[in-house]
PDB file of N, CA and C in Angstrom:
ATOM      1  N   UNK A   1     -94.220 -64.908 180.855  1.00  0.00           N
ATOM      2  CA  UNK A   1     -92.774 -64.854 180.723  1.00  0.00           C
ATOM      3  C   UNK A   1     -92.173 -65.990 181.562  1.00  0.00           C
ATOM      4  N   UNK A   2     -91.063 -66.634 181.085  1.00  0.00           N
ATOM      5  CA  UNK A   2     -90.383 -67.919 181.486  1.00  0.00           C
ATOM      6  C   UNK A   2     -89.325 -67.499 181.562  1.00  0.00           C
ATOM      7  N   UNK A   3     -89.002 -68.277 182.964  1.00  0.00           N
ATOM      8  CA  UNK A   3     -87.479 -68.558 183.095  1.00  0.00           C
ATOM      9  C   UNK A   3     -86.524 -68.944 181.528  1.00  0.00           C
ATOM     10  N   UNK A   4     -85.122 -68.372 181.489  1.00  0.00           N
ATOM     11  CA  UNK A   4     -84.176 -69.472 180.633  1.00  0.00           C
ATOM     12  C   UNK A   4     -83.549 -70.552 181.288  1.00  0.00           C
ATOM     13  N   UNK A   5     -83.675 -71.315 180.102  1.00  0.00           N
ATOM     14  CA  UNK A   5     -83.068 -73.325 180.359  1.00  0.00           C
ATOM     15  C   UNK A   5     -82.051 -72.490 181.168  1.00  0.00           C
ATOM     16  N   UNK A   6     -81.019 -72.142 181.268  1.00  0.00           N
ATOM     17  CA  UNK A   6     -79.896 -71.935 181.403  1.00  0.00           C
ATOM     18  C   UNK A   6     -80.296 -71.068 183.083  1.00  0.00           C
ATOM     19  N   UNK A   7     -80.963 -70.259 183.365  1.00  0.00           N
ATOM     20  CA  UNK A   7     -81.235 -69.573 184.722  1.00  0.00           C
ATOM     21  C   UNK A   7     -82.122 -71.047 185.447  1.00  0.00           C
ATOM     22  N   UNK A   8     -82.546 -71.779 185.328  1.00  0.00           N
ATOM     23  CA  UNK A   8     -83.446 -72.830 185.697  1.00  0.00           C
ATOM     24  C   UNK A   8     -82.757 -73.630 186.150  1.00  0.00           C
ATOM     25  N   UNK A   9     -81.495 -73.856 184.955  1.00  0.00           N
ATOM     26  CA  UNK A   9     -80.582 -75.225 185.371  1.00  0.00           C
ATOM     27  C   UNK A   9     -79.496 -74.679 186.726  1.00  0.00           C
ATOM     28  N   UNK A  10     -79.596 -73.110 186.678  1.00  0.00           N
ATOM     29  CA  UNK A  10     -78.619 -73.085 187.809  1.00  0.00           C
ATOM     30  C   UNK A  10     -79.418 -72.820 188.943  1.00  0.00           C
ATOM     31  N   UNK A  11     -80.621 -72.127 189.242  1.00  0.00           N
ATOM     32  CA  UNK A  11     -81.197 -72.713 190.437  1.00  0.00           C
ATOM     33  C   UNK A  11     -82.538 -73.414 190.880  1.00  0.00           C
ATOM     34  N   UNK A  12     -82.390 -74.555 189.814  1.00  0.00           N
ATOM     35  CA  UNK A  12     -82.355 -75.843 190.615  1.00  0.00           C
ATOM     36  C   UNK A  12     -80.874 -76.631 191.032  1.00  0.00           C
ATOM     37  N   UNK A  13     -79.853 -76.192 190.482  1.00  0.00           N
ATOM     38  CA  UNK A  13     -78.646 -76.711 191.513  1.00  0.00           C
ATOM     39  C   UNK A  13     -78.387 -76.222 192.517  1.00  0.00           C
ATOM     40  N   UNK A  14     -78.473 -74.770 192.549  1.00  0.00           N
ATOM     41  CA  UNK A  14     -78.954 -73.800 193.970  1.00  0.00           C
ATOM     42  C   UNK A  14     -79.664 -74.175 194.936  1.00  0.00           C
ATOM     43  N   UNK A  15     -80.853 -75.172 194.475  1.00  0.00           N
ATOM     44  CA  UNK A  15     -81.497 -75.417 195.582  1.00  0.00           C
ATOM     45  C   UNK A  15     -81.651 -76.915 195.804  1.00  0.00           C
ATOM     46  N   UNK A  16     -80.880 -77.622 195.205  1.00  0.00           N
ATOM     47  CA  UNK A  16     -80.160 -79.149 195.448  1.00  0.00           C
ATOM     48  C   UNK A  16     -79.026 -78.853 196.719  1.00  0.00           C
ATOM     49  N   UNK A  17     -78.307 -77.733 196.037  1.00  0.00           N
ATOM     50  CA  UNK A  17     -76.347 -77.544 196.915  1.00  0.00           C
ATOM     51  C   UNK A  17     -77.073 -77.200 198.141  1.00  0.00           C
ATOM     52  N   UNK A  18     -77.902 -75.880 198.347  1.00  0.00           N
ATOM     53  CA  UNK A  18     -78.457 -75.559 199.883  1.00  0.00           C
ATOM     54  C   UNK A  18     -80.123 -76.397 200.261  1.00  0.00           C
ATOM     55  N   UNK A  19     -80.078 -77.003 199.617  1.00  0.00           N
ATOM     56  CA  UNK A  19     -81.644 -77.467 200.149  1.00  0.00           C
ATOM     57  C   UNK A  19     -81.476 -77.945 202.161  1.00  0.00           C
ATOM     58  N   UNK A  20     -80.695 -78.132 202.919  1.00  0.00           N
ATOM     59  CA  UNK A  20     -80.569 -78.400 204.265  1.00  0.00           C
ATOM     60  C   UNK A  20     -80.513 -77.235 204.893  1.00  0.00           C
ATOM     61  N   UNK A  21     -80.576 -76.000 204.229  1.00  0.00           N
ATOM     62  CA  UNK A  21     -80.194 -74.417 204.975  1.00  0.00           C
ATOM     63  C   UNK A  21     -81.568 -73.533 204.299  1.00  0.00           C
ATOM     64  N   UNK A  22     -82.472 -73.931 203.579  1.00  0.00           N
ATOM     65  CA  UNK A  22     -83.470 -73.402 203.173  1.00  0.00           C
ATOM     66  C   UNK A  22     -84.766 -74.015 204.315  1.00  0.00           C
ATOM     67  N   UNK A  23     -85.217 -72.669 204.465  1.00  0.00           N
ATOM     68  CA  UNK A  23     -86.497 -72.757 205.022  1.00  0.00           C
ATOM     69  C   UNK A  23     -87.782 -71.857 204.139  1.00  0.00           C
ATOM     70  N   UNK A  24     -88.975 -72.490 203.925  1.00  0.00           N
ATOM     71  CA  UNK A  24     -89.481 -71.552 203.236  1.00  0.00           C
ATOM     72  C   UNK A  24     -90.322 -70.491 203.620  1.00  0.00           C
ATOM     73  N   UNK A  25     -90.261 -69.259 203.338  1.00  0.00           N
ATOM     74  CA  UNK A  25     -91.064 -67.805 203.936  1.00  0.00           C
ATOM     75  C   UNK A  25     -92.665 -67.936 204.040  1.00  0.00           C
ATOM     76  N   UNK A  26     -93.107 -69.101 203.193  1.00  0.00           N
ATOM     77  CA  UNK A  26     -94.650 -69.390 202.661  1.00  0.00           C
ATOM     78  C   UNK A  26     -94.759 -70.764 202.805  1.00  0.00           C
ATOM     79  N   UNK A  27     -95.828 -71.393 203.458  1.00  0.00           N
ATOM     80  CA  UNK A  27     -96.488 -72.503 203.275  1.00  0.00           C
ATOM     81  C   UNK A  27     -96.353 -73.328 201.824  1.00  0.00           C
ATOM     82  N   UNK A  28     -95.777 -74.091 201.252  1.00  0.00           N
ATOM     83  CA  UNK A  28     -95.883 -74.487 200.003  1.00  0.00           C
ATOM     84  C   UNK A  28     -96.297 -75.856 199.863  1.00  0.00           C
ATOM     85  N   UNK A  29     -97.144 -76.318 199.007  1.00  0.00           N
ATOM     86  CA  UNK A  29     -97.800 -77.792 199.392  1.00  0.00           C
ATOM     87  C   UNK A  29     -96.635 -78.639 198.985  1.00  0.00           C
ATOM     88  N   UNK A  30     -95.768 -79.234 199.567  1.00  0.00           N
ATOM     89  CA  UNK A  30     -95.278 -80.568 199.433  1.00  0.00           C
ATOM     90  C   UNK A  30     -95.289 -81.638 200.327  1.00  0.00           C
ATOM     91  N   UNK A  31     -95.808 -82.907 199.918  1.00  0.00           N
ATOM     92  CA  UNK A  31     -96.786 -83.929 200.146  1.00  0.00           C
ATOM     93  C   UNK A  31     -95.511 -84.407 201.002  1.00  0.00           C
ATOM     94  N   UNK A  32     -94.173 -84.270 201.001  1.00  0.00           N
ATOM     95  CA  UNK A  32     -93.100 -84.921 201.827  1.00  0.00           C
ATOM     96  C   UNK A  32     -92.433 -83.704 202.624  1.00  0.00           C
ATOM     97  N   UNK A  33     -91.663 -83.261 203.294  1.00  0.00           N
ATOM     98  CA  UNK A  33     -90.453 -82.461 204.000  1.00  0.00           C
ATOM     99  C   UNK A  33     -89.302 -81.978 202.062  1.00  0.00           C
ATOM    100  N   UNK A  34     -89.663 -81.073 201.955  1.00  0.00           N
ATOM    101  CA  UNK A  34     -88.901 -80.629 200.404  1.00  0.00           C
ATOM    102  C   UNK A  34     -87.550 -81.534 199.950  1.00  0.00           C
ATOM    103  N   UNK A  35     -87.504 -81.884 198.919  1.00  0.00           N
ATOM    104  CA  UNK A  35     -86.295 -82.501 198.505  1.00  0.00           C
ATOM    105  C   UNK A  35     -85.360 -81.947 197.442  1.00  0.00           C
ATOM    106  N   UNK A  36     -86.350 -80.011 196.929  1.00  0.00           N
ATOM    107  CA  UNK A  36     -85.803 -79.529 195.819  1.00  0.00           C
ATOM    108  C   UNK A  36     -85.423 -80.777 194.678  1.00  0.00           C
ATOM    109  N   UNK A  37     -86.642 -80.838 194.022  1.00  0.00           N
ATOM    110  CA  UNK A  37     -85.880 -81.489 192.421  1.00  0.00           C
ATOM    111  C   UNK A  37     -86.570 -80.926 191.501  1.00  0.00           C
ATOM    112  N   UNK A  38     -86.125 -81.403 190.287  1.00  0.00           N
ATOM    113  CA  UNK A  38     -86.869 -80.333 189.336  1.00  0.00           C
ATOM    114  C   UNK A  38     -88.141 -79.678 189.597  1.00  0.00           C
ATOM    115  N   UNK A  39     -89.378 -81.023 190.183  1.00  0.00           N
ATOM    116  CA  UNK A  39     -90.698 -80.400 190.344  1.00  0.00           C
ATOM    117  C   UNK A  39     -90.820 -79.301 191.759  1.00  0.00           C
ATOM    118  N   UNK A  40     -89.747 -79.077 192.243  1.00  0.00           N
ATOM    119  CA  UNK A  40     -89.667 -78.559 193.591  1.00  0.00           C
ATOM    120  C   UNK A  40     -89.945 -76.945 192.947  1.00  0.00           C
ATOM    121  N   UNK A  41     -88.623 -76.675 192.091  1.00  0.00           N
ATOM    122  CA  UNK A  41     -88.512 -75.360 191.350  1.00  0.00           C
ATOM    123  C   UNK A  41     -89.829 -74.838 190.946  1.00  0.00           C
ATOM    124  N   UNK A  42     -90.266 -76.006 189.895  1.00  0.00           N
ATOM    125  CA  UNK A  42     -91.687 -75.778 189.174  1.00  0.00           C
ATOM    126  C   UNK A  42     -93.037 -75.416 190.406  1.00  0.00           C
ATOM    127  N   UNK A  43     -93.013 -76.305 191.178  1.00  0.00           N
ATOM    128  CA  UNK A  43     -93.879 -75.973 192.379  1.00  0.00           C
ATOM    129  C   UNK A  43     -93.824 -74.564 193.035  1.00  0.00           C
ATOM    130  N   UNK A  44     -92.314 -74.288 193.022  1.00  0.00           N
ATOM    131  CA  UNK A  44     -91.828 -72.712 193.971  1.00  0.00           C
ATOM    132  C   UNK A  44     -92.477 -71.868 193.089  1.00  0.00           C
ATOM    133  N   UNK A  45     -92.263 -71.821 191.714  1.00  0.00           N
ATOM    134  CA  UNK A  45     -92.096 -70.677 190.488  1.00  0.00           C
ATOM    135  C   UNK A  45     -94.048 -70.842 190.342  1.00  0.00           C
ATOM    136  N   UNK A  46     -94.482 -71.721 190.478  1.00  0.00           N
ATOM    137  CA  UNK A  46     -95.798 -71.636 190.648  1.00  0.00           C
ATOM    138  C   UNK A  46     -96.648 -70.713 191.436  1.00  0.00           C
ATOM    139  N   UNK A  47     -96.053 -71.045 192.443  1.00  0.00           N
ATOM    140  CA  UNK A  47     -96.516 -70.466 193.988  1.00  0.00           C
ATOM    141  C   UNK A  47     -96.316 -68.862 193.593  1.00  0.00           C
ATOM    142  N   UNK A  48     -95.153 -68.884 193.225  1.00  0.00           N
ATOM    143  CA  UNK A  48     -94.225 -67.244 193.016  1.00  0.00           C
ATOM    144  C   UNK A  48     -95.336 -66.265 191.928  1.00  0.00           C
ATOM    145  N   UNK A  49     -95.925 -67.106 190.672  1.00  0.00           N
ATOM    146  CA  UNK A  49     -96.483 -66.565 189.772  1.00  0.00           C
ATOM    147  C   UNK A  49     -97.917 -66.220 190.908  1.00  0.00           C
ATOM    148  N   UNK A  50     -98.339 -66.954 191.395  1.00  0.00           N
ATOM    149  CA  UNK A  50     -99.712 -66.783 191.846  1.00  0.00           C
ATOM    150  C   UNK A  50     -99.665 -65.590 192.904  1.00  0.00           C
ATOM    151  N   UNK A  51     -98.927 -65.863 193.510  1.00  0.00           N
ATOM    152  CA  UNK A  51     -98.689 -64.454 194.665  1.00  0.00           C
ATOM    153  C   UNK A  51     -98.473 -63.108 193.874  1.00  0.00           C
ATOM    154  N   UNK A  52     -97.942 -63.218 192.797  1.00  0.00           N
ATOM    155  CA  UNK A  52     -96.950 -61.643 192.420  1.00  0.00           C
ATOM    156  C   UNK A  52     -97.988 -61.426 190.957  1.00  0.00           C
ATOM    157  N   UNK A  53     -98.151 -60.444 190.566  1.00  0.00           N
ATOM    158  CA  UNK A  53     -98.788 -59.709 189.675  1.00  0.00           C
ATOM    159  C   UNK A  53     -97.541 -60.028 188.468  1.00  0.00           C
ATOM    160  N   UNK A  54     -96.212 -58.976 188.978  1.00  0.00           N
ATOM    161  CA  UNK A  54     -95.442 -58.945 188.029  1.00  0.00           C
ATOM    162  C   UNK A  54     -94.084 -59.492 187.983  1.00  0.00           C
ATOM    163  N   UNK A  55     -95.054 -60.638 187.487  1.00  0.00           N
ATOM    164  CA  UNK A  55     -94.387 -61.948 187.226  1.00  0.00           C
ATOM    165  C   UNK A  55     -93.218 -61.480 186.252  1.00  0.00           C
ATOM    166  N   UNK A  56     -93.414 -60.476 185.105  1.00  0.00           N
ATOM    167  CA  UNK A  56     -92.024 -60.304 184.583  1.00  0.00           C
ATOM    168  C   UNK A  56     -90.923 -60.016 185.112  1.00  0.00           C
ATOM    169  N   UNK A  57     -90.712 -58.896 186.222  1.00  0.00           N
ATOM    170  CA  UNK A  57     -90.367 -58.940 187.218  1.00  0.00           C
ATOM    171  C   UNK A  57     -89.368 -58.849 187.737  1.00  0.00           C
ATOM    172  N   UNK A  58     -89.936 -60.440 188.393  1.00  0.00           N
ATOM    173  CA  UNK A  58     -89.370 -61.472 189.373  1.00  0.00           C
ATOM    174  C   UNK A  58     -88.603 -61.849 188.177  1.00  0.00           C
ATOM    175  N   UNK A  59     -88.920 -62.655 186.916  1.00  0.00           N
ATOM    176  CA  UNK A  59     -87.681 -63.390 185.572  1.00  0.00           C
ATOM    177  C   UNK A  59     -86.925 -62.470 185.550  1.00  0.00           C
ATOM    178  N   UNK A  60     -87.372 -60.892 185.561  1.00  0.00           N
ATOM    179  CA  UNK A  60     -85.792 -60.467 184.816  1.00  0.00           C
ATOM    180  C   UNK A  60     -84.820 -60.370 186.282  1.00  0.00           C
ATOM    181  N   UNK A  61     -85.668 -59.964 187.417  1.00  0.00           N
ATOM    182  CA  UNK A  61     -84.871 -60.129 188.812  1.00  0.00           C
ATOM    183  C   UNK A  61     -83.609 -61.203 188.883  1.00  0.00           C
ATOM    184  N   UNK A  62     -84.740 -62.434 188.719  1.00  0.00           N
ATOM    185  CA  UNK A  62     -83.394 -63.642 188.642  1.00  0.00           C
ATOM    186  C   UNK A  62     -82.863 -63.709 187.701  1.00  0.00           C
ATOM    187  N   UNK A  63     -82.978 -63.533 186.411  1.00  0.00           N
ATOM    188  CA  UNK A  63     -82.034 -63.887 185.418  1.00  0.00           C
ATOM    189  C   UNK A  63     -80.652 -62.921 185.783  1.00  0.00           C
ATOM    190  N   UNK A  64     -81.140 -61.823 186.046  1.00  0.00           N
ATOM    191  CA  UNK A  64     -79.709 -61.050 186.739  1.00  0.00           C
ATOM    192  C   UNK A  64     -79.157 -61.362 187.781  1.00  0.00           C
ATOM    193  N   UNK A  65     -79.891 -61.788 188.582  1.00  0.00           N
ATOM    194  CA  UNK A  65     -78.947 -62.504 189.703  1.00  0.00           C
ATOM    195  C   UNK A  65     -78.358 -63.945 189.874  1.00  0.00           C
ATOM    196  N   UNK A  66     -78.865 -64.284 189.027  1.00  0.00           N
ATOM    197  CA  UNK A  66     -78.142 -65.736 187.926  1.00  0.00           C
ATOM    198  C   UNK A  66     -77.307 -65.760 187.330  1.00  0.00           C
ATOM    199  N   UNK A  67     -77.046 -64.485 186.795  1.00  0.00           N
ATOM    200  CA  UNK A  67     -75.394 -64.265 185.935  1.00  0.00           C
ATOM    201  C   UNK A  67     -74.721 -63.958 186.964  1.00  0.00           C
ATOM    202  N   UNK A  68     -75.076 -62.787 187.824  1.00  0.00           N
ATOM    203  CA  UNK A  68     -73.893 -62.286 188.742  1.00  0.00           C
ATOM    204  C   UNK A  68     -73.690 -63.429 189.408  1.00  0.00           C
ATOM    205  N   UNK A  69     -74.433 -64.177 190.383  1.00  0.00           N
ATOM    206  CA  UNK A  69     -73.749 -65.505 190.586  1.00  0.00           C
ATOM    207  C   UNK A  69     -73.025 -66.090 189.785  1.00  0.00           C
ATOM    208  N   UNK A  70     -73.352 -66.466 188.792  1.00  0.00           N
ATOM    209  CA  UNK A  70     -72.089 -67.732 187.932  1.00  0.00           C
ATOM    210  C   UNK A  70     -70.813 -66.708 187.594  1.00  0.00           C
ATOM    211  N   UNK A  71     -71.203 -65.253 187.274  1.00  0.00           N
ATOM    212  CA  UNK A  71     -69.383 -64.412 187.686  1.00  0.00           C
ATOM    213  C   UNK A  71     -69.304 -64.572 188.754  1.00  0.00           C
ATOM    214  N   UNK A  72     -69.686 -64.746 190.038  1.00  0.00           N
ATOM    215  CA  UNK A  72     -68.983 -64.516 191.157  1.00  0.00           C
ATOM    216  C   UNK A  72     -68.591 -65.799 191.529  1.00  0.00           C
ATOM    217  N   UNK A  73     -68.914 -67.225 190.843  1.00  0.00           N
ATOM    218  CA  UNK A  73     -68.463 -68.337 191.041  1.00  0.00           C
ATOM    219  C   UNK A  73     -67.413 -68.349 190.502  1.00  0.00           C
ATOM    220  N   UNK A  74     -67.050 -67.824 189.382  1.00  0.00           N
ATOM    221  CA  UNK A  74     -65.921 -67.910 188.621  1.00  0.00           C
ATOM    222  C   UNK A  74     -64.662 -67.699 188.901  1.00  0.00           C
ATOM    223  N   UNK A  75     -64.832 -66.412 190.065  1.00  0.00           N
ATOM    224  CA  UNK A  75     -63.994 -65.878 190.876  1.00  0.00           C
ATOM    225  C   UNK A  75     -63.558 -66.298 191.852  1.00  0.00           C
ATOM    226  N   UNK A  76     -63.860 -67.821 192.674  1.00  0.00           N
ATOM    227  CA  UNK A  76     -63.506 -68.304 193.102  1.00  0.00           C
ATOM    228  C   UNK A  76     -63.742 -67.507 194.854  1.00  0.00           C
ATOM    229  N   UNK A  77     -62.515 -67.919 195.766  1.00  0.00           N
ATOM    230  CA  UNK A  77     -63.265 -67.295 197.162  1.00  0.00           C
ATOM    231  C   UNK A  77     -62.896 -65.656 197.698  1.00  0.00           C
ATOM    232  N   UNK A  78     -62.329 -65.074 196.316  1.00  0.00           N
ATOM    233  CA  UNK A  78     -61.907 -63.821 196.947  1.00  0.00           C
ATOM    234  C   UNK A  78     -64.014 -62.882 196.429  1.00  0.00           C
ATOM    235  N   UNK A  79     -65.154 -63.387 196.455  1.00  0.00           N
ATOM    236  CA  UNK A  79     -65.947 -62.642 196.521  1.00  0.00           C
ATOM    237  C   UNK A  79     -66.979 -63.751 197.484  1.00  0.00           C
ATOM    238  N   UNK A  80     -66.526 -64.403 198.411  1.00  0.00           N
ATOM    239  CA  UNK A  80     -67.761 -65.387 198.952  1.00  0.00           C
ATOM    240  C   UNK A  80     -68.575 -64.364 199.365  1.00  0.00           C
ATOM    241  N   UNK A  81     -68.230 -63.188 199.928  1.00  0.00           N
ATOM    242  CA  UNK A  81     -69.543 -62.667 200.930  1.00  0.00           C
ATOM    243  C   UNK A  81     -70.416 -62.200 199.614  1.00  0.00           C
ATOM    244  N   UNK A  82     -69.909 -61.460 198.781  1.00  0.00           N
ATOM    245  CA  UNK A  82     -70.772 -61.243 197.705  1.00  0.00           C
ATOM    246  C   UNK A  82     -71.442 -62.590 197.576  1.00  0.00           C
ATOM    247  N   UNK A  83     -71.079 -63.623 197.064  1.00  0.00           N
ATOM    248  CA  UNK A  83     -71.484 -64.830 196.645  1.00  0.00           C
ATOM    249  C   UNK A  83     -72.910 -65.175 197.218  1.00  0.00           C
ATOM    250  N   UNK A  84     -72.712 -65.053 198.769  1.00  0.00           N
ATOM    251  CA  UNK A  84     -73.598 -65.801 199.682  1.00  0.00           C
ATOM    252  C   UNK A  84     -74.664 -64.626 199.738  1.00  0.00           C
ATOM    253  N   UNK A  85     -74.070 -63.562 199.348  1.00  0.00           N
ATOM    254  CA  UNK A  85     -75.391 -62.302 199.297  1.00  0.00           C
ATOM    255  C   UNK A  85     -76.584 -62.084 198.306  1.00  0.00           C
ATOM    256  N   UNK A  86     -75.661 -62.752 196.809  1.00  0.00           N
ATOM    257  CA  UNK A  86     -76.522 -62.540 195.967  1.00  0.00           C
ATOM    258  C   UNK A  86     -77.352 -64.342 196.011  1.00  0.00           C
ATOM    259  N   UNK A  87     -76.625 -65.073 196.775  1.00  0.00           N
ATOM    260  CA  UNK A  87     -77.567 -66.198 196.939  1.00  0.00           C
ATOM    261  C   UNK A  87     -79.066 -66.045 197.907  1.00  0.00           C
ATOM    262  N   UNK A  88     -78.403 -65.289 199.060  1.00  0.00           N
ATOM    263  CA  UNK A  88     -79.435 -65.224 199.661  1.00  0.00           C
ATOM    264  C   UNK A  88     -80.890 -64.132 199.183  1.00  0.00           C
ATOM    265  N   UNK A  89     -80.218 -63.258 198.338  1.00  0.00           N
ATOM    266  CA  UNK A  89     -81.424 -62.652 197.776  1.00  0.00           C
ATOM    267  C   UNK A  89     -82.005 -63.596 196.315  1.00  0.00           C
ATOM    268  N   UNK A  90     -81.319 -64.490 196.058  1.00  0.00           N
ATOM    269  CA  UNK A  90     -82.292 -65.320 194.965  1.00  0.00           C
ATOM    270  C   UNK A  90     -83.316 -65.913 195.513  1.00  0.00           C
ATOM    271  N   UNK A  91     -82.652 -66.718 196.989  1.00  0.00           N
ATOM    272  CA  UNK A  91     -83.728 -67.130 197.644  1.00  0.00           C
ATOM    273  C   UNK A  91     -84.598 -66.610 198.408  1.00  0.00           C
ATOM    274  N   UNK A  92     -84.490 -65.546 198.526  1.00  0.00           N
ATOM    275  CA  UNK A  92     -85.837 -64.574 199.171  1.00  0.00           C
ATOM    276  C   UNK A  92     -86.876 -64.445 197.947  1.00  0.00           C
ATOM    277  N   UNK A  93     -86.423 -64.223 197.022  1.00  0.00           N
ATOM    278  CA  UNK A  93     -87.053 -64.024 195.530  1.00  0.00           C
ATOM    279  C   UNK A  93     -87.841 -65.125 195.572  1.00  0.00           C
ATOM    280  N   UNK A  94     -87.071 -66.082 195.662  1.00  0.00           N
ATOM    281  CA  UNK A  94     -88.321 -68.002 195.213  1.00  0.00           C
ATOM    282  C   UNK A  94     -89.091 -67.948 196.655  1.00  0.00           C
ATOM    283  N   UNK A  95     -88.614 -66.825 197.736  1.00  0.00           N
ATOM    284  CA  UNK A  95     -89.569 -67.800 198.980  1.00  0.00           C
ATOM    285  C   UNK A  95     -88.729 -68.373 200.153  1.00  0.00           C
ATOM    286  N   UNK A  96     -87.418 -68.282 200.297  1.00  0.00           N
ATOM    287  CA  UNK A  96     -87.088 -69.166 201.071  1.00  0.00           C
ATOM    288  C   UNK A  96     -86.158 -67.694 201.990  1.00  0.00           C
ATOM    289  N   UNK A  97     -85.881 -68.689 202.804  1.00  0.00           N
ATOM    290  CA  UNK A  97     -84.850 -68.115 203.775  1.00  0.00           C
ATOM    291  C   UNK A  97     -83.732 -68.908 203.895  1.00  0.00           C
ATOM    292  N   UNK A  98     -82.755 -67.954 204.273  1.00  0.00           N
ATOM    293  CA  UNK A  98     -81.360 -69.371 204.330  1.00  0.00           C
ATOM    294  C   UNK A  98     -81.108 -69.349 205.890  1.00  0.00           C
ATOM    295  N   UNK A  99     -81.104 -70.757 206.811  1.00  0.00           N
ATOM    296  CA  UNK A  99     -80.682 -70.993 207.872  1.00  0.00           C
ATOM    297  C   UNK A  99     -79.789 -70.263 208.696  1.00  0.00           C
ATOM    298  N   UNK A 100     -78.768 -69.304 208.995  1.00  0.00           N
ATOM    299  CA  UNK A 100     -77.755 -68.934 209.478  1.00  0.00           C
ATOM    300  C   UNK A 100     -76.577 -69.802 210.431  1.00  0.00           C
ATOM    301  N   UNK A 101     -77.895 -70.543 210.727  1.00  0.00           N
ATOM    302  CA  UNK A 101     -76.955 -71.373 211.584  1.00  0.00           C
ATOM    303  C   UNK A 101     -75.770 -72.615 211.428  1.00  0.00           C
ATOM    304  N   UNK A 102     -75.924 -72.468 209.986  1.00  0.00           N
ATOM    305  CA  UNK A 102     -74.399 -73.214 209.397  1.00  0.00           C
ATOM    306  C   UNK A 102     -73.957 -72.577 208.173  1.00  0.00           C
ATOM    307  N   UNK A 103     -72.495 -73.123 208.258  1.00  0.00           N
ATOM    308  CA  UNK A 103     -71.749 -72.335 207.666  1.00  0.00           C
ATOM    309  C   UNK A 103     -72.000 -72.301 206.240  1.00  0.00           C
ATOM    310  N   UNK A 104     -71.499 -71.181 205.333  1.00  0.00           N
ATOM    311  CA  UNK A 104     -71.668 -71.295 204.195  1.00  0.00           C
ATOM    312  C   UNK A 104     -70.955 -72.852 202.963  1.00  0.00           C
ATOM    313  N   UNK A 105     -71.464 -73.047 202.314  1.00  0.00           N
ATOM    314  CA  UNK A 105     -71.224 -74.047 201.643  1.00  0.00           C
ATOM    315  C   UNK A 105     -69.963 -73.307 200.333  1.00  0.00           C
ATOM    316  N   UNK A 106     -69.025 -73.689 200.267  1.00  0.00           N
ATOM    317  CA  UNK A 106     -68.079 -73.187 199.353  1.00  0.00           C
ATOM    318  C   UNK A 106     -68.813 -73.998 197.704  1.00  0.00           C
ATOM    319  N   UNK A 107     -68.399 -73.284 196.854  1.00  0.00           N
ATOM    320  CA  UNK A 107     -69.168 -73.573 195.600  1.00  0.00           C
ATOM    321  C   UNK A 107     -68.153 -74.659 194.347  1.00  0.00           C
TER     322      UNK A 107
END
């Protein structure tokens, strides 16, 4: 089971916009300090399949938390804490952790 074009294209922008506040939970081989680009995703979602059994899952996990993000973008800043909540559980999902120590990035 695969990601949709459409859940893919939004986080790999997810992890372009925060790539300076991501740390990752797991060792992941990249040959440089991460730069998140397309092959970054593909590398994470790799890693993600090999660790987890049920890999279906994890797709339908994010694809739902891929919509509720792009509604809660829509909405502009009366839901940031939601916003930054359901971000930070996407990125627990791929592996990462988000920094605390700076501020949230407005969308």
């Amino acid at each position: 089971m695969q990601l949709s074009p459409i859940t893919s294209y939004h986080l790999r922008k997810l992890l372009r916009q925060r790539s300076d506040r991501l740390q990752p939970l797991a060792t992941i081989a990249f040959s440089q300090p991460p730069q998140y680009t397309d092959a970054s995703l593909d590398a994470v979602w790799q890693n993600l399949c090999q660790q987890q059994s049920e890999v279906g899952v994890i797709v339908q996990k994010l694809e739902g938390l891929v919509s509720l993000h792009q509604a809660l973008e829509k909405q502009g800043s009366m839901y940031s804490k939601d916003l930054a909540s359901v971000e930070e559980t996407i990125f627990q999902t791929l592996g990462f952790r988000m920094a605390n120590d700076m501020p949230p990035i407005s969308p």
